[in-house]
N, C-alpha and C. Protein backbone atom coordinates (compact mmCIF):
# COMPACT_ATOMS: atom_id res chain seq x y z
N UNK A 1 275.52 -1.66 -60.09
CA UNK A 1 275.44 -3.11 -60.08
C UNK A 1 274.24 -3.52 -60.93
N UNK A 2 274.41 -4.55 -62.24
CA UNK A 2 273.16 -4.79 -62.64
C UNK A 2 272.37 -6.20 -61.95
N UNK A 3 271.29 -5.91 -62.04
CA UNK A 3 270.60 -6.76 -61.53
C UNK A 3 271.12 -8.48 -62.46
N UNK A 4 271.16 -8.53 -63.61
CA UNK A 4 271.29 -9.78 -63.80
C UNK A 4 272.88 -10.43 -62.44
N UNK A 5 273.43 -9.56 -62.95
CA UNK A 5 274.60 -9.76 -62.23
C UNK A 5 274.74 -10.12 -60.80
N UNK A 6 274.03 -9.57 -60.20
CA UNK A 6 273.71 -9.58 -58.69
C UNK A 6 273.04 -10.98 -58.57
N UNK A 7 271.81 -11.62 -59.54
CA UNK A 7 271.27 -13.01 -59.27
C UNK A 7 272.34 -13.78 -59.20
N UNK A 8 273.02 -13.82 -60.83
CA UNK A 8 274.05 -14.57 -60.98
C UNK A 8 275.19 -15.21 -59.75
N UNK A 9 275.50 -13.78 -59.00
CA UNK A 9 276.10 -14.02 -58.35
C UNK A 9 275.98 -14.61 -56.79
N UNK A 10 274.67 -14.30 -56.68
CA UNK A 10 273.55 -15.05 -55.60
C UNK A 10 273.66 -16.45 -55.86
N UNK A 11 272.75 -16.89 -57.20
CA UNK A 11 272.84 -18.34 -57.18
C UNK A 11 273.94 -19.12 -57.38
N UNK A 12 274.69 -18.78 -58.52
CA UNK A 12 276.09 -19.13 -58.85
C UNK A 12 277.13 -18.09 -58.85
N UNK A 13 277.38 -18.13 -57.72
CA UNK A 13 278.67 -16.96 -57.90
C UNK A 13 279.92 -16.91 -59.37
N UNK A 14 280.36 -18.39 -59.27
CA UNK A 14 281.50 -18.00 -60.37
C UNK A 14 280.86 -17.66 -61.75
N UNK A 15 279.74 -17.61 -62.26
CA UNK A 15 278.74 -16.85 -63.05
C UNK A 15 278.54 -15.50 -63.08
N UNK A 16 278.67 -15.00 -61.50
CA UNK A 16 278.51 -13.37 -61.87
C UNK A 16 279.49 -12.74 -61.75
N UNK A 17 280.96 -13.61 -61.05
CA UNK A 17 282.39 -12.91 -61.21
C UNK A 17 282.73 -13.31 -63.17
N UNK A 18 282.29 -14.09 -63.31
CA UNK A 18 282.32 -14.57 -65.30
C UNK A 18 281.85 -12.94 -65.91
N UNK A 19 280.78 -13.00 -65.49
CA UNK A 19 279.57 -11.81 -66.63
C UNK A 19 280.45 -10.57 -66.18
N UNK A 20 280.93 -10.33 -64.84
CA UNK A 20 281.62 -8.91 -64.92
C UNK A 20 283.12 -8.89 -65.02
N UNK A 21 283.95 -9.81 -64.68
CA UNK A 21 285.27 -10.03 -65.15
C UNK A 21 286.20 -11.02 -66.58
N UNK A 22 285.03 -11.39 -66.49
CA UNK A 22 285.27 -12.38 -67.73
C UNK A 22 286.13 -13.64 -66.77
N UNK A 23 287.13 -13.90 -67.90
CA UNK A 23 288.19 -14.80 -67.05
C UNK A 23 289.29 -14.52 -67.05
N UNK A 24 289.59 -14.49 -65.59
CA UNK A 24 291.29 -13.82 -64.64
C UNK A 24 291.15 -15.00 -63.66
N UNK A 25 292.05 -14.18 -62.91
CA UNK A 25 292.23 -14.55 -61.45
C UNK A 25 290.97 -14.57 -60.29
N UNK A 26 290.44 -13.63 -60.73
CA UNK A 26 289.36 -13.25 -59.62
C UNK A 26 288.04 -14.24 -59.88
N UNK A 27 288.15 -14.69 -61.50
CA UNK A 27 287.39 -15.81 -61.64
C UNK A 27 287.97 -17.28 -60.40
N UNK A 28 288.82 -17.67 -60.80
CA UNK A 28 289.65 -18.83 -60.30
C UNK A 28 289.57 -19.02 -58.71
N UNK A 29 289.69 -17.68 -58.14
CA UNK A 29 289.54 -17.69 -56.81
C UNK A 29 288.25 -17.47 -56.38
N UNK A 30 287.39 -17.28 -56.95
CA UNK A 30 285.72 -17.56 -56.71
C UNK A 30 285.65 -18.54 -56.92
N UNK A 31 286.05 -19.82 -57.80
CA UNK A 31 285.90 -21.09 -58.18
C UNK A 31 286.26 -21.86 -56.83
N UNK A 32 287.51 -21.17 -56.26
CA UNK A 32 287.89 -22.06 -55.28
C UNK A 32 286.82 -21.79 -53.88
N UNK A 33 286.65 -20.56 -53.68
CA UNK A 33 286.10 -20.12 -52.87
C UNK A 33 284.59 -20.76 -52.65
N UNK A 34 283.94 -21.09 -53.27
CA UNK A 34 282.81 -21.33 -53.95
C UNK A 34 282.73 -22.99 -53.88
N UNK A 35 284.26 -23.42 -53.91
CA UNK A 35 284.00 -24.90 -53.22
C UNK A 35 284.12 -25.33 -51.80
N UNK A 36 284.71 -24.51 -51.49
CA UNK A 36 285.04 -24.18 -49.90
C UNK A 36 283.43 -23.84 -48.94
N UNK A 37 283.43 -23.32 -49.58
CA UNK A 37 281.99 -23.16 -49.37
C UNK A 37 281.23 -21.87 -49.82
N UNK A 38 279.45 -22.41 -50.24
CA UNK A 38 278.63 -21.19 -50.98
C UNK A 38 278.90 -19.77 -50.38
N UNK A 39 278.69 -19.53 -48.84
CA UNK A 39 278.11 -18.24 -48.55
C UNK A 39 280.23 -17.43 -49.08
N UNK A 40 281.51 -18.00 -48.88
CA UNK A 40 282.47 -17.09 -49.04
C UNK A 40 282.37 -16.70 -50.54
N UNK A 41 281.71 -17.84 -51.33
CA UNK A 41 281.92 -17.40 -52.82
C UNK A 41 280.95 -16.41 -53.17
N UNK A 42 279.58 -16.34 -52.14
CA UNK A 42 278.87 -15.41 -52.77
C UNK A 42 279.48 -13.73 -52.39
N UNK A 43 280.20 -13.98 -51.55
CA UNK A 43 280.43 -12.29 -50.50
C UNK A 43 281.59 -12.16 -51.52
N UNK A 44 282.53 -12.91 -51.90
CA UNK A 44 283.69 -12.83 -53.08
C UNK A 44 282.96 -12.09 -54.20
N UNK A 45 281.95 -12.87 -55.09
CA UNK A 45 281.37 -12.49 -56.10
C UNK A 45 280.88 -10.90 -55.92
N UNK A 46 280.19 -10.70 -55.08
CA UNK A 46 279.25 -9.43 -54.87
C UNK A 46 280.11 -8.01 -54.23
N UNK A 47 281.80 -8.57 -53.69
CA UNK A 47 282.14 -7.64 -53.56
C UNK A 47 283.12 -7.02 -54.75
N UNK A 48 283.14 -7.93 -55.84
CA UNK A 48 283.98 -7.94 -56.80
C UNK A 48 282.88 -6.94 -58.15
N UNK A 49 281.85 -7.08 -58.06
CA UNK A 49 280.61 -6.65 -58.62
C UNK A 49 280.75 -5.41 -58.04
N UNK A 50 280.35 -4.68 -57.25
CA UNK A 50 279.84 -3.82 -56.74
C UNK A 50 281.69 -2.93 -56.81
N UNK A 51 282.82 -3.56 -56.18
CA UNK A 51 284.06 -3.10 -56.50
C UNK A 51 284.48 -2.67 -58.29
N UNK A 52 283.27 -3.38 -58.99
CA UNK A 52 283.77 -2.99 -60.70
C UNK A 52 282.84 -2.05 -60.97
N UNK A 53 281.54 -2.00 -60.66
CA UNK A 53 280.19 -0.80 -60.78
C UNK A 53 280.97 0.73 -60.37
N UNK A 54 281.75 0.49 -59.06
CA UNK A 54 282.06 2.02 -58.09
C UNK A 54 283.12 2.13 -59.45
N UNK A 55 283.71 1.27 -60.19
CA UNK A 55 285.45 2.43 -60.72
C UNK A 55 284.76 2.44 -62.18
N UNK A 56 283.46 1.94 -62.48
CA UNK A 56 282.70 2.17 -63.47
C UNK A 56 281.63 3.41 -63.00
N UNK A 57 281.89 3.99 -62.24
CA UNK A 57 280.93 5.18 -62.14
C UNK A 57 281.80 6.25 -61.64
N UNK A 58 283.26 6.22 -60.92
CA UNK A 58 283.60 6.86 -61.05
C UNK A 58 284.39 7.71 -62.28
């Protein structure tokens, strides 16, 4: 997980699902998530991060 990524996704989540997915789906549903409210968009973002780091290291 890089650290920029991890802020990103702290302060503005659909920012750090952006920097590691670019734009899909998984963007769109952080967008929604994220209006619904902060804390689901951040646990969205950070598990989507940390889910792209593990199949990037394996």
């Amino acid at each position: 997980m890089g650290i920029i990524n991890v802020i990103a996704a702290i302060l503005l989540p659909p920012l750090g699902v952006f920097l590691t997915m670019g734009i899909s789906q998984a963007l769109l549903i952080n967008v929604l998530l994220t209006l619904l409210g902060w804390v689901p968009g951040i646990i969205h973002a950070l598990w989507l991060i940390s889910k792209k780091s593990e199949q990037a290291n394996a």
